[in-house]
N, C-alpha and C. Protein backbone atom coordinates (compact mmCIF):
# COMPACT_ATOMS: atom_id res chain seq x y z
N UNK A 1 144.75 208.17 -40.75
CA UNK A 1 144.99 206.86 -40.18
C UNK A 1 146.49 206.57 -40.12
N UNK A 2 146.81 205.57 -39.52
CA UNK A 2 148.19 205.60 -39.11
C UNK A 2 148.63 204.02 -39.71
N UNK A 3 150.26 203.93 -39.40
CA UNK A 3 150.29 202.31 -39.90
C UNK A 3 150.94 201.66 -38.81
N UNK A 4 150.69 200.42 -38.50
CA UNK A 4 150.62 199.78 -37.46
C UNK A 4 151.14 198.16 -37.57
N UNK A 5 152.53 198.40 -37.25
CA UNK A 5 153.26 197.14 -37.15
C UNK A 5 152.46 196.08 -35.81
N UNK A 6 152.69 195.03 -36.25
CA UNK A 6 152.33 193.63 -35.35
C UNK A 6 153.26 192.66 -35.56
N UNK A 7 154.28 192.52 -34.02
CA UNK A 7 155.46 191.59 -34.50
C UNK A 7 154.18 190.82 -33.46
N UNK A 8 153.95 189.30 -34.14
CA UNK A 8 153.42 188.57 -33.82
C UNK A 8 152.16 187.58 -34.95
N UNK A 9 152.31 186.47 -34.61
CA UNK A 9 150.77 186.15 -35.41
C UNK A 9 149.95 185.27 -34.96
N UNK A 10 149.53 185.32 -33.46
CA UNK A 10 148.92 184.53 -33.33
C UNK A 10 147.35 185.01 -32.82
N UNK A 11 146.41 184.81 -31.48
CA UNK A 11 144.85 185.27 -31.71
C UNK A 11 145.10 186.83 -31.59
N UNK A 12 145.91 186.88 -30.58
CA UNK A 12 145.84 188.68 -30.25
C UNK A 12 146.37 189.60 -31.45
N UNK A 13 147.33 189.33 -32.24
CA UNK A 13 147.63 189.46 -33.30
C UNK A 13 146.66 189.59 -34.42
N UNK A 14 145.75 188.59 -34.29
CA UNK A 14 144.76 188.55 -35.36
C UNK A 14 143.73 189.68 -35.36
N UNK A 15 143.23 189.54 -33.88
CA UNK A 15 142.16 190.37 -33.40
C UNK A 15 143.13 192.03 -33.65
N UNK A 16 143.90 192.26 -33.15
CA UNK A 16 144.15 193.89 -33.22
C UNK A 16 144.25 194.55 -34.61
N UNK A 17 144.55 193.28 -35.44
CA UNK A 17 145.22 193.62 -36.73
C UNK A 17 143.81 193.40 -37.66
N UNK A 18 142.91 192.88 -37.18
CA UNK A 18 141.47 192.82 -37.93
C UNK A 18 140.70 194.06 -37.72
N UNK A 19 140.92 194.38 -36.69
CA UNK A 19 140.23 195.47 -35.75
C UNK A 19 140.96 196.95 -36.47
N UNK A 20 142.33 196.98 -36.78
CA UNK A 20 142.83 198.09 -37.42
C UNK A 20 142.17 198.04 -38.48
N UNK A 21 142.43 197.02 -39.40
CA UNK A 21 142.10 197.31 -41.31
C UNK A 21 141.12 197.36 -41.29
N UNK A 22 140.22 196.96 -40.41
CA UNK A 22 139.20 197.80 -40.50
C UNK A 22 138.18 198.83 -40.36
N UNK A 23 139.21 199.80 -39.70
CA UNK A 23 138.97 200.99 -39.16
C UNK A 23 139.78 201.64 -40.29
N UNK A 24 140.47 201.30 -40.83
CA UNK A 24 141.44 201.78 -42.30
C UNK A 24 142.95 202.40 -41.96
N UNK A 25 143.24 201.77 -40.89
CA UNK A 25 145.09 201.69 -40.99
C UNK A 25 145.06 200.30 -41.50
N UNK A 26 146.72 201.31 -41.98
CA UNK A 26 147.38 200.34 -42.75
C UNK A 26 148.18 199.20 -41.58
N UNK A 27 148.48 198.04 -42.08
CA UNK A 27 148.61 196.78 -40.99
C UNK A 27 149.74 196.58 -42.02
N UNK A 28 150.97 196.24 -40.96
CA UNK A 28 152.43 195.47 -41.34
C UNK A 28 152.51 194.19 -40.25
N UNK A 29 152.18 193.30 -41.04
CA UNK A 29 152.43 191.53 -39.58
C UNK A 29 154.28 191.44 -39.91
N UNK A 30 154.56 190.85 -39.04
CA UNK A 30 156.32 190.64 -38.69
C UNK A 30 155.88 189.28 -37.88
N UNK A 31 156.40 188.57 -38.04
CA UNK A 31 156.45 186.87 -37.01
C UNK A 31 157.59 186.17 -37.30
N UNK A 32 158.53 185.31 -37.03
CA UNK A 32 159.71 184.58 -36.86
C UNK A 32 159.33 183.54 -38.06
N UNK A 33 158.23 183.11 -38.36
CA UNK A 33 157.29 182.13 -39.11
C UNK A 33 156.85 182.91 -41.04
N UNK A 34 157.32 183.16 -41.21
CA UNK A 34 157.09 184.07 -42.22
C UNK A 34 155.77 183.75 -43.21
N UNK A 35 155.22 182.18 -43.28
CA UNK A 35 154.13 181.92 -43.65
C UNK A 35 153.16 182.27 -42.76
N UNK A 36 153.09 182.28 -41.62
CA UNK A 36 152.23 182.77 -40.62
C UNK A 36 152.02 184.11 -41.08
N UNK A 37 153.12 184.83 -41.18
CA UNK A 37 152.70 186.15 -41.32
C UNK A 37 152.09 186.30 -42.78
N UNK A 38 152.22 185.84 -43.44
CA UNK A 38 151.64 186.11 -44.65
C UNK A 38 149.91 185.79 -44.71
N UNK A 39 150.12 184.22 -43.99
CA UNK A 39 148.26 184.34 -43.62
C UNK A 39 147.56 185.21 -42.61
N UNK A 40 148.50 185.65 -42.04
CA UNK A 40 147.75 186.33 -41.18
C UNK A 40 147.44 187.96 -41.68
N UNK A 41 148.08 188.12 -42.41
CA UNK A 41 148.27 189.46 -43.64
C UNK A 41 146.65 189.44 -44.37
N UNK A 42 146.58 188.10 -44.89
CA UNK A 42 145.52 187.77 -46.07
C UNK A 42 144.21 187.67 -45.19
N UNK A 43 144.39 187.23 -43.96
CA UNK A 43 143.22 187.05 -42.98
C UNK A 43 142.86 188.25 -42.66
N UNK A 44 143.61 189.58 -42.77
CA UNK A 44 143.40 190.86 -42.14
C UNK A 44 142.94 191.67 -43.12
N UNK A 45 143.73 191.37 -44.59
CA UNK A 45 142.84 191.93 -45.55
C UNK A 45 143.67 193.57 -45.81
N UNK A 46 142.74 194.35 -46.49
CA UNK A 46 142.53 195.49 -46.56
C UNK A 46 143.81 196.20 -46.89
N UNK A 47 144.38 195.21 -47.51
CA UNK A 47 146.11 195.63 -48.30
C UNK A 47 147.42 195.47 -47.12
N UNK A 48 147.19 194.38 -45.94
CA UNK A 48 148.16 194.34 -45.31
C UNK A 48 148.71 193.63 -45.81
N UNK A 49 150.49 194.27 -45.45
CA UNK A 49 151.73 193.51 -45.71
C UNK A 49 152.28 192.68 -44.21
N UNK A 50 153.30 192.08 -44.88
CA UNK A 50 154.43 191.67 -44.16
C UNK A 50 155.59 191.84 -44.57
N UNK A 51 156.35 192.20 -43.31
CA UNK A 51 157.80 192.84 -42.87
C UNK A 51 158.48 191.87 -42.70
N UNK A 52 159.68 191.92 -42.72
CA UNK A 52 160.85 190.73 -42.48
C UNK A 52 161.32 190.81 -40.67
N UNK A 53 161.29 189.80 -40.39
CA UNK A 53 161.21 189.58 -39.05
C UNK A 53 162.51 189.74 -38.16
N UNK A 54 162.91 191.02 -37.66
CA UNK A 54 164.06 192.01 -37.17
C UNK A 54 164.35 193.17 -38.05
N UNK A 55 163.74 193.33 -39.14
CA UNK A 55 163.71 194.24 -39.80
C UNK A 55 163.18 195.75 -39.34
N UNK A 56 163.33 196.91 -39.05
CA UNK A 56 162.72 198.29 -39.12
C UNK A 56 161.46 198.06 -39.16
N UNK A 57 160.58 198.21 -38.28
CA UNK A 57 159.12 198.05 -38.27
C UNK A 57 158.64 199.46 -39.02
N UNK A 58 158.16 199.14 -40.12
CA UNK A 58 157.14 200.53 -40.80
C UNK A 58 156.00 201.79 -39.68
N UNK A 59 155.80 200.74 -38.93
CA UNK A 59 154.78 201.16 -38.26
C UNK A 59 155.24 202.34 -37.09
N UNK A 60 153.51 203.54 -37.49
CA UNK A 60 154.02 204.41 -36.17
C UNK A 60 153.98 203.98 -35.09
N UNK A 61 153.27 203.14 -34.72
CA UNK A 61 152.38 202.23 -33.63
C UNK A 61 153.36 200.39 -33.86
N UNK A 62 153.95 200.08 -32.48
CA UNK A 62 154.07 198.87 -33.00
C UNK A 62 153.66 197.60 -31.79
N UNK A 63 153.25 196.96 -31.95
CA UNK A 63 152.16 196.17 -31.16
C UNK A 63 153.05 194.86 -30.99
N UNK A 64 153.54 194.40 -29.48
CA UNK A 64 154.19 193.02 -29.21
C UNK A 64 153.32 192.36 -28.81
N UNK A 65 152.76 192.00 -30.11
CA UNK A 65 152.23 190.52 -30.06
C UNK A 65 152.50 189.09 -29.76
N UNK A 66 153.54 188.71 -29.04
CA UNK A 66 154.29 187.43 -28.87
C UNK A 66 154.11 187.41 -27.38
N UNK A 67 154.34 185.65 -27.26
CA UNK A 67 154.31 185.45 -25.61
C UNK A 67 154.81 186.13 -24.64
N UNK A 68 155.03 186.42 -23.22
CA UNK A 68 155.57 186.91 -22.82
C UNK A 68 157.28 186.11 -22.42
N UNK A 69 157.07 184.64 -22.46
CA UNK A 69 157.97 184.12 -22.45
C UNK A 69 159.30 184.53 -23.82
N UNK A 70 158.40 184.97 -24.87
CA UNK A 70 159.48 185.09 -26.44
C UNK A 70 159.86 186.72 -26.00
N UNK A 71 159.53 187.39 -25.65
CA UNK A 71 159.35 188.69 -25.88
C UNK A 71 160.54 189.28 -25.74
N UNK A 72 161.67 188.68 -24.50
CA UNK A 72 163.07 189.19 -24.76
C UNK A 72 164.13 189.19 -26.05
N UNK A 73 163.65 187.85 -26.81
CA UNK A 73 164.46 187.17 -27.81
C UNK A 73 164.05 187.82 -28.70
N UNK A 74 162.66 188.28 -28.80
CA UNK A 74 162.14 189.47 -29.93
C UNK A 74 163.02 190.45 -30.35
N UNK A 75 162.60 191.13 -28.64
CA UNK A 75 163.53 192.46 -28.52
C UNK A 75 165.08 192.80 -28.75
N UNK A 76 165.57 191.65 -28.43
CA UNK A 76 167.00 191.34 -28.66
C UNK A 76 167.20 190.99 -29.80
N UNK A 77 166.63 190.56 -30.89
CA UNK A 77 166.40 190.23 -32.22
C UNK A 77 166.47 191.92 -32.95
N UNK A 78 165.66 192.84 -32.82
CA UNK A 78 165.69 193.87 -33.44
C UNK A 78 166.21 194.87 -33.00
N UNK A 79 166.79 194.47 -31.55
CA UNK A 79 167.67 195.93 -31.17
C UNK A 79 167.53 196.91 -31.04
N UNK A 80 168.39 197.65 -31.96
CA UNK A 80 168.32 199.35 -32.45
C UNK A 80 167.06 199.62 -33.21
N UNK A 81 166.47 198.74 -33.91
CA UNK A 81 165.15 199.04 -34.89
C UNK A 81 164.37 199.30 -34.20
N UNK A 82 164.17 199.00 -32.87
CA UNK A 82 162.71 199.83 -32.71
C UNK A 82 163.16 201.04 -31.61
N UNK A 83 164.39 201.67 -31.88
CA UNK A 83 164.93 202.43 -31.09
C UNK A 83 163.94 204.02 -31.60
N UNK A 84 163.05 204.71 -30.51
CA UNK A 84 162.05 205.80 -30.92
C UNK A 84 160.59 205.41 -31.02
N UNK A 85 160.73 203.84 -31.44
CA UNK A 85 159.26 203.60 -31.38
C UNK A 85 158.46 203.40 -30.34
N UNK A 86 157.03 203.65 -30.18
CA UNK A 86 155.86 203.74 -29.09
C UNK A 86 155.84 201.72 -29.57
N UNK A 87 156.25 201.35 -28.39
CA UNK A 87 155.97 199.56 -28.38
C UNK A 87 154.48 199.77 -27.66
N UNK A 88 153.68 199.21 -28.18
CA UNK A 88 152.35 198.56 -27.34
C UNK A 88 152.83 197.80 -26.64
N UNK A 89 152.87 197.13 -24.84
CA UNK A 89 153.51 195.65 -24.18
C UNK A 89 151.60 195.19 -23.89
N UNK A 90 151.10 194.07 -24.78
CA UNK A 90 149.81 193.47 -24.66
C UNK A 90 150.42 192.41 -23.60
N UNK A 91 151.65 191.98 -23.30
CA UNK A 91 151.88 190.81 -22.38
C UNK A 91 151.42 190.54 -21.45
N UNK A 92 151.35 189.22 -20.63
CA UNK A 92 150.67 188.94 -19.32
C UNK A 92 152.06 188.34 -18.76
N UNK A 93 153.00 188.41 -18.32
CA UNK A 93 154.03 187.10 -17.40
C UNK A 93 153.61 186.33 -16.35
N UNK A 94 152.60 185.51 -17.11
CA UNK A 94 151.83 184.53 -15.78
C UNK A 94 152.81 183.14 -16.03
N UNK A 95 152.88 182.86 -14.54
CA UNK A 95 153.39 181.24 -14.40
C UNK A 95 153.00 180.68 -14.68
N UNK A 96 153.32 178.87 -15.14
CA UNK A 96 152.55 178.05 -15.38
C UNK A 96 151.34 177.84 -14.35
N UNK A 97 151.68 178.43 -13.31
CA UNK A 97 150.81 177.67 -12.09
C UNK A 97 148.97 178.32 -12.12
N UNK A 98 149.24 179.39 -12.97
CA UNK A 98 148.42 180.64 -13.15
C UNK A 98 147.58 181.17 -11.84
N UNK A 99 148.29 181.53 -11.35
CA UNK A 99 147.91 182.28 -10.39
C UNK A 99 148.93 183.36 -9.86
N UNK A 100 150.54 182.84 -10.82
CA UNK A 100 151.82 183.92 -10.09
C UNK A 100 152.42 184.55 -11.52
N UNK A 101 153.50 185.28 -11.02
CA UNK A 101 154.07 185.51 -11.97
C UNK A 101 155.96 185.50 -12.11
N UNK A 102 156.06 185.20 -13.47
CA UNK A 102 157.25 184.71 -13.80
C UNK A 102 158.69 185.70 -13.38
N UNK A 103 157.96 187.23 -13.15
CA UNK A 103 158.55 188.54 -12.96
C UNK A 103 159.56 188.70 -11.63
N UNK A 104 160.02 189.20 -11.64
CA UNK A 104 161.06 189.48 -10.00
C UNK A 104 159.76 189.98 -9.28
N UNK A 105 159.99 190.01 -8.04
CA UNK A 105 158.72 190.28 -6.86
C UNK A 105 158.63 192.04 -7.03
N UNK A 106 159.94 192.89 -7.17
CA UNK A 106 160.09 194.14 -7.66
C UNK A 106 159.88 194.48 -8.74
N UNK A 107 159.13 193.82 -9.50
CA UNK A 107 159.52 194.50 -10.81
C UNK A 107 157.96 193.61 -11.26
N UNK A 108 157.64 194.13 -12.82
CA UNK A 108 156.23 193.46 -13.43
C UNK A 108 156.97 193.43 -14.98
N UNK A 109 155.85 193.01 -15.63
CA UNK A 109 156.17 192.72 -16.94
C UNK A 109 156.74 193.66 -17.59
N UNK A 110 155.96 194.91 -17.75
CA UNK A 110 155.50 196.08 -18.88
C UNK A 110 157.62 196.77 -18.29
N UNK A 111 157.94 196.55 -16.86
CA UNK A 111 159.00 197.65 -16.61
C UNK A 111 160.17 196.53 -17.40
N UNK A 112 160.11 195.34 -17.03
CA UNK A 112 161.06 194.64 -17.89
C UNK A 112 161.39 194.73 -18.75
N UNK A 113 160.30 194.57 -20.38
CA UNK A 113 160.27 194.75 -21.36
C UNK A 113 161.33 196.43 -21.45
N UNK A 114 160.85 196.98 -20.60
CA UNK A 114 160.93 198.53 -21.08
C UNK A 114 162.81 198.51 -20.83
N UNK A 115 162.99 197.54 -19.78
CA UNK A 115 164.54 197.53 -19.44
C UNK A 115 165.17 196.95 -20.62
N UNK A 116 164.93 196.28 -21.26
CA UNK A 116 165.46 195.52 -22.49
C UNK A 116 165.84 196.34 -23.88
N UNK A 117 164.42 197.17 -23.77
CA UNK A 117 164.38 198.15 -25.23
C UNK A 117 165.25 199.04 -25.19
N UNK A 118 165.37 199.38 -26.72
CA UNK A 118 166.09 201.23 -26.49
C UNK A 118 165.53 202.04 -25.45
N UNK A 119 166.80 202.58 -25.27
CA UNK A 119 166.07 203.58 -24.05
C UNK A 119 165.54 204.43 -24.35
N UNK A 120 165.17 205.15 -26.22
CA UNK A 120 164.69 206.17 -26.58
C UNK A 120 163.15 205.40 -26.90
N UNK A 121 162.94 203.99 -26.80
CA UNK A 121 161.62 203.53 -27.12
C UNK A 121 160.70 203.80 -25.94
N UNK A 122 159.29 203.87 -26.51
CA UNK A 122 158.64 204.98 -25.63
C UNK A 122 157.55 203.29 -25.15
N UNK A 123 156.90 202.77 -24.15
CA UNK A 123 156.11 201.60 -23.20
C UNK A 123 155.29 201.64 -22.96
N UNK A 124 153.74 201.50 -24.12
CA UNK A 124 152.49 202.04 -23.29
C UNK A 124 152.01 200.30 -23.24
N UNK A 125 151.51 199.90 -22.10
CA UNK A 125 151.00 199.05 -21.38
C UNK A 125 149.26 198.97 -22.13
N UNK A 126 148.74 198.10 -23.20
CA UNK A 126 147.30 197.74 -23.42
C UNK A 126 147.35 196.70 -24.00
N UNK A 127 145.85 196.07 -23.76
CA UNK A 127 144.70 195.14 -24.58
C UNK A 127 145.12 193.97 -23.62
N UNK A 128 145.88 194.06 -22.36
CA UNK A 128 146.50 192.56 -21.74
C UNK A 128 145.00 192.30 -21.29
N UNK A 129 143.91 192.99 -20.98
CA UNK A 129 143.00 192.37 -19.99
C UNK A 129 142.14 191.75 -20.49
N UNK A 130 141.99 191.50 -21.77
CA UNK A 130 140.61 191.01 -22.89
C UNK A 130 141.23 189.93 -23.45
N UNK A 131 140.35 188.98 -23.67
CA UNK A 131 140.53 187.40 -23.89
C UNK A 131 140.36 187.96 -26.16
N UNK A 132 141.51 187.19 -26.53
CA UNK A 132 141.32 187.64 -27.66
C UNK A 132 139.80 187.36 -28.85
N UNK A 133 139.30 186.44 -28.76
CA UNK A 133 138.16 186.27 -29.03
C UNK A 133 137.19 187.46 -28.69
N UNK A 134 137.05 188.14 -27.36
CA UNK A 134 135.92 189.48 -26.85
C UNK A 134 137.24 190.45 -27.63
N UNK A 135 138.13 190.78 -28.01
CA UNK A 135 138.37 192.05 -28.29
C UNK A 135 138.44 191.99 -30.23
N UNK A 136 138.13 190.75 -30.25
CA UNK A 136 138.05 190.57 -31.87
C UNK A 136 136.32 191.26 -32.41
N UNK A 137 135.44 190.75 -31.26
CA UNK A 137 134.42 191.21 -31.31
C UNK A 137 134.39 192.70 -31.24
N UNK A 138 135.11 193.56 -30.42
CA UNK A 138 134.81 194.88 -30.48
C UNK A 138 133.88 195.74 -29.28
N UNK A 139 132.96 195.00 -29.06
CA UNK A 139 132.13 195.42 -28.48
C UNK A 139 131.27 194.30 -27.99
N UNK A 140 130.99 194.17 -26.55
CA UNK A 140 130.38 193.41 -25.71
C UNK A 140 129.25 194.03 -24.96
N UNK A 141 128.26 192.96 -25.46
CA UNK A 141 126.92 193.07 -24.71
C UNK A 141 126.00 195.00 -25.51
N UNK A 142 126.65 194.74 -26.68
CA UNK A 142 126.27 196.41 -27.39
C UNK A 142 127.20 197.33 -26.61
N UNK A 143 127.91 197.12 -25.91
CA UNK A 143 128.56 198.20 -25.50
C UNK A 143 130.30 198.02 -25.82
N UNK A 144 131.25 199.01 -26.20
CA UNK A 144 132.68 198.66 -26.92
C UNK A 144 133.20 198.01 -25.58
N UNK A 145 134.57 197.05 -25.94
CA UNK A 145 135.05 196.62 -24.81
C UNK A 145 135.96 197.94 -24.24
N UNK A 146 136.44 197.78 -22.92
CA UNK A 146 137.14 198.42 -22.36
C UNK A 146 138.56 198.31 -22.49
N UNK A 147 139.30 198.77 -22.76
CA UNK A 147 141.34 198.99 -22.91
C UNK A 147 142.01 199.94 -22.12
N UNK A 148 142.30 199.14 -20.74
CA UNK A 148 142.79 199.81 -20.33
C UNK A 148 144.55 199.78 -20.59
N UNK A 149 145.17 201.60 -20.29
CA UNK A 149 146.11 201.56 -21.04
C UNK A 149 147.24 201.95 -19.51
N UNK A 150 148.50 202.25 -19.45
CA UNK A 150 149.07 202.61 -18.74
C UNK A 150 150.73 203.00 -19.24
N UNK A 151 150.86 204.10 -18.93
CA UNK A 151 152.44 204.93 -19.44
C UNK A 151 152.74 205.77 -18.86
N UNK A 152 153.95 206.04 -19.18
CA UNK A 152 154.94 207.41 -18.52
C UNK A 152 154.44 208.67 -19.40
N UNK A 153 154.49 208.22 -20.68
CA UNK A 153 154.67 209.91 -21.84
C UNK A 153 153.13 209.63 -22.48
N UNK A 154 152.78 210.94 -21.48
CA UNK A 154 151.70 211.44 -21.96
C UNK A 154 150.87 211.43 -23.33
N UNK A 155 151.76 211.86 -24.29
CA UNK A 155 151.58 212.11 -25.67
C UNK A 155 151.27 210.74 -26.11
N UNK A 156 152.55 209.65 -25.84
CA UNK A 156 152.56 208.71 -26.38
C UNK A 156 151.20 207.74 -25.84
N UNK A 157 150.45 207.92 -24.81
CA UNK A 157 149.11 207.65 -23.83
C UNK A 157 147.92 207.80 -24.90
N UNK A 158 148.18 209.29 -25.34
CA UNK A 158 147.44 209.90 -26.14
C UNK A 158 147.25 208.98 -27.61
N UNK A 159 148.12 209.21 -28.33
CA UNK A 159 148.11 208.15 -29.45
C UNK A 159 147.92 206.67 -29.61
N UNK A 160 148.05 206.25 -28.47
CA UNK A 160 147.67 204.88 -27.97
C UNK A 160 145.71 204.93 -27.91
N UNK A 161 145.45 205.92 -26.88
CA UNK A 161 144.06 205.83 -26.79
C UNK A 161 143.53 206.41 -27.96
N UNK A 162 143.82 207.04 -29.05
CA UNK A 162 143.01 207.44 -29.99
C UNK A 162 142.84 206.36 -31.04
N UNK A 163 144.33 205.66 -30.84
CA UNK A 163 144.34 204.16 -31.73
C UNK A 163 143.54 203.39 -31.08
N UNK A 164 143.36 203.20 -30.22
CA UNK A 164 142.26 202.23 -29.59
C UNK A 164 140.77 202.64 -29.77
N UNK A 165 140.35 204.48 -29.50
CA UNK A 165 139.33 204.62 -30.28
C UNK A 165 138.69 204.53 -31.49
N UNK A 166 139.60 204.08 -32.22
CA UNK A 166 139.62 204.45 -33.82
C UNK A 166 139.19 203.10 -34.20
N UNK A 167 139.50 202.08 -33.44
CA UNK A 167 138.63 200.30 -33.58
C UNK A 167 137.63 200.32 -32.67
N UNK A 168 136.97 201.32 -32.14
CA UNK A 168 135.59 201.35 -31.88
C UNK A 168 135.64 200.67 -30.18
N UNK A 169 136.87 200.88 -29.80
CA UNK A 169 136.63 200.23 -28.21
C UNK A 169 137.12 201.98 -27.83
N UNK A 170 136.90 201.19 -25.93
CA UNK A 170 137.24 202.42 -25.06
C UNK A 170 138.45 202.64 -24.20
N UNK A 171 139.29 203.31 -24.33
CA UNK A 171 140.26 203.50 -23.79
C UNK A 171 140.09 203.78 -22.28
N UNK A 172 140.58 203.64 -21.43
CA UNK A 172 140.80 203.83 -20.03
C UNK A 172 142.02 204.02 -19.35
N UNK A 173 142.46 205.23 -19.44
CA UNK A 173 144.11 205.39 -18.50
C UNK A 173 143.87 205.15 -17.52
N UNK A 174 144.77 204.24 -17.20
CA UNK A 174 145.01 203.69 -15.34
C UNK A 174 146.11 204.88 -14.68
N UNK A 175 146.84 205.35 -15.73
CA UNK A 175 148.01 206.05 -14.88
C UNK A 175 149.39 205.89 -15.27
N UNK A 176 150.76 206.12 -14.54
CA UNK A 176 151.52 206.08 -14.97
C UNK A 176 152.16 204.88 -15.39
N UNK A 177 153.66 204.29 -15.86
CA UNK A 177 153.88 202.53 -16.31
C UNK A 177 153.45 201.54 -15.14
N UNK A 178 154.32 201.95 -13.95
CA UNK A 178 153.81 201.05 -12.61
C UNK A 178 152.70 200.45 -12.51
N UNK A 179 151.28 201.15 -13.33
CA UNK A 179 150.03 200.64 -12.90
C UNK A 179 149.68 199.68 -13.81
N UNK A 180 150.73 200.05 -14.94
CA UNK A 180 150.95 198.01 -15.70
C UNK A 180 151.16 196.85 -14.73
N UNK A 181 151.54 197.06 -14.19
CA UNK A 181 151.59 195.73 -12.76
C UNK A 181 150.39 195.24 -12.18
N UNK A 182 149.38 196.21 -11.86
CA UNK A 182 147.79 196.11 -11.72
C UNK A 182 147.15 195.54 -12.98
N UNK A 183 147.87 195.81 -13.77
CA UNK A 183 146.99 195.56 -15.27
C UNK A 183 147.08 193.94 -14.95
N UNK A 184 148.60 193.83 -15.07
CA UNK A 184 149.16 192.56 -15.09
C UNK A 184 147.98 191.11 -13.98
N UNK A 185 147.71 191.95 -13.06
CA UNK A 185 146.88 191.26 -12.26
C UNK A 185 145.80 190.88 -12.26
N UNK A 186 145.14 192.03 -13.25
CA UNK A 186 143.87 191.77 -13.74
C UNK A 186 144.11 190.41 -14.68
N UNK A 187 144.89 190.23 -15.33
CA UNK A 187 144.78 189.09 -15.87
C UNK A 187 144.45 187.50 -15.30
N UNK A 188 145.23 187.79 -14.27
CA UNK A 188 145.06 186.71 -12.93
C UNK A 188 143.57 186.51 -12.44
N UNK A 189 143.19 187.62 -12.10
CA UNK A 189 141.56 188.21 -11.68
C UNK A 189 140.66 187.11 -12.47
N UNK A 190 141.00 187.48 -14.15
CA UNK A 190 140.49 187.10 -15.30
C UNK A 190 140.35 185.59 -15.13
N UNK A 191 141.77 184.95 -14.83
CA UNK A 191 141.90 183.66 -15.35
C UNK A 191 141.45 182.91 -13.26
N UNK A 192 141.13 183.50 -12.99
CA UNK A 192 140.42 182.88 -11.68
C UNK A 192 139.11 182.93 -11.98
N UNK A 193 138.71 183.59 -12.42
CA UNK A 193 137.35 183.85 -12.42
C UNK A 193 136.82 182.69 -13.66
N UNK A 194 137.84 182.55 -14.63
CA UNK A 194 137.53 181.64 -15.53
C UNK A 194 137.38 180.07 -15.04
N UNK A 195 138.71 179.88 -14.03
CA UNK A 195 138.66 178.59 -12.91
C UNK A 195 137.73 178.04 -11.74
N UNK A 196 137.03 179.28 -11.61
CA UNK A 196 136.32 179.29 -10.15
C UNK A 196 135.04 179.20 -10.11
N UNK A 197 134.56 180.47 -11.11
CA UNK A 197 133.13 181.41 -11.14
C UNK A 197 132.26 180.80 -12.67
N UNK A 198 133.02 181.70 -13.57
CA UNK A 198 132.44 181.91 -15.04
C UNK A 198 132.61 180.46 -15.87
N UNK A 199 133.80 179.84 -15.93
CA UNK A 199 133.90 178.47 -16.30
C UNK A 199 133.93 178.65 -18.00
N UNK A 200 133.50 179.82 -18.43
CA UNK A 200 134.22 180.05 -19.55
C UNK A 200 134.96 181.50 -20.28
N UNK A 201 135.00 181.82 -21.14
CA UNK A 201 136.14 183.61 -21.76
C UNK A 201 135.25 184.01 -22.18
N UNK A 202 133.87 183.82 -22.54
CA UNK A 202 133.01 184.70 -22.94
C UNK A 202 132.93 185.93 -22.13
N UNK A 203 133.52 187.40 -21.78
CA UNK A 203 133.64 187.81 -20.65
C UNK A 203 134.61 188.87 -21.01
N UNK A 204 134.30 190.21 -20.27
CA UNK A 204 135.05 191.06 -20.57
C UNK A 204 134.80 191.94 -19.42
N UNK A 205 135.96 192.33 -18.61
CA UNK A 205 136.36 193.07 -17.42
C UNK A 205 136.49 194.72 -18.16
N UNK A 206 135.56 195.79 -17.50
CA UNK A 206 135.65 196.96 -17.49
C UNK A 206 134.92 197.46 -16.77
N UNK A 207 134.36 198.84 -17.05
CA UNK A 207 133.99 200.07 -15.96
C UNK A 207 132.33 200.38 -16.53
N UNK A 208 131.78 200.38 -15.56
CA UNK A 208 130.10 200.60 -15.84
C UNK A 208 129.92 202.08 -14.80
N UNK A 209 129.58 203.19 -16.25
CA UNK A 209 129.61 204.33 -15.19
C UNK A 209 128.24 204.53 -14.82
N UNK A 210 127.62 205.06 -13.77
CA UNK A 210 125.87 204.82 -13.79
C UNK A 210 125.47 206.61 -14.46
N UNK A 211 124.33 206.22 -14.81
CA UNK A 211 123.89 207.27 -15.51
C UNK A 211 124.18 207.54 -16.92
């Protein structure tokens, strides 16, 4: 098992970091809020700590859990520390208006982030498409939820989807970083469908193979 930083503490935070300890990695919470992180430590259980917030993330795996609006001030907060590390980007950059996004018309969330970081930090794109409540659950309707993931380095794809298998959901490569931008949309998809159709998040977007 591996150990798995979470700069963040709020639902998505909760859910990934519940979902690890109990698959039996070890969980490090990091948040700007340092009591937050500590409950959110005790809520996760299973001997997680907390890290000091810009500090060297422990973790092989490290998961940006924060808005997409905070996420520069994060990054710019720790700099060189997460210079080598595989960042998870869970972000959505939706407008207030929710239907657009906050992003240049060229560019999407997941490539931004990636412009900000060390350039030796490696950008795999997951968990943006699941409402945190369905991915706390694990598995919807008896069947695991779907995660879809998206990156450049292969390897680093790899360790992403085995971490995602290892909490009992299903990984799904979309492809290379670019197809984080699609991801990004699915979120939109999501939150229309919540406005329009479904009327509530009980609900989880993935792939039904027949047979």
């Amino acid at each position: 098992m591996s150990t798995i930083s979470i700069i963040g503490s709020g639902g998505m935070a909760a859910a990934i970091g519940g979902l690890a300890a109990k698959a039996g990695h070890t969980v490090e919470v990091m948040s700007r809020d340092a009591a937050k992180a500590r409950a959110l430590a005790e809520q996760v259980g299973a001997g997680a700590t907390t890290g000091m917030f810009g500090a060297a993330p422990a973790g092989d795996i490290v998961i940006l859990a924060v808005p997409y609006s905070a996420i520069f001030d994060v990054v710019k907060q720790y700099g060189d520390k997460l210079a080598g590390k595989l960042l998870v980007d869970i972000t959505n950059p939706v407008a207030s208006d929710l239907t657009s996004f906050v992003t240049p018309g060229d560019s999407f969330g997941a490539q931004e982030i990636a412009k900000a970081a060390p350039a030796n930090a490696v950008i795999v794109k997951a968990f943006n498409t699941l409402f945190s409540h369905v991915l706390a659950a694990g598995s919807f309707q008896g069947h695991p939820s779907d995660v879809f993931i998206a990156g450049d380095d292969a390897q680093a794809k790899a360790r992403v989807a085995a971490f995602i298998e290892s909490l009992g959901l299903r990984p799904m490569d979309t492809g290379l970083l670019p197809m984080a931008r699609t991801l990004e949309h699915v979120c939109l998809l999501s939150l229309g469908l919540l406005g329009h159709s479904i009327k509530h998040t009980n609900f989880s977007i993935g792939v039904s193979l027949p047979g």
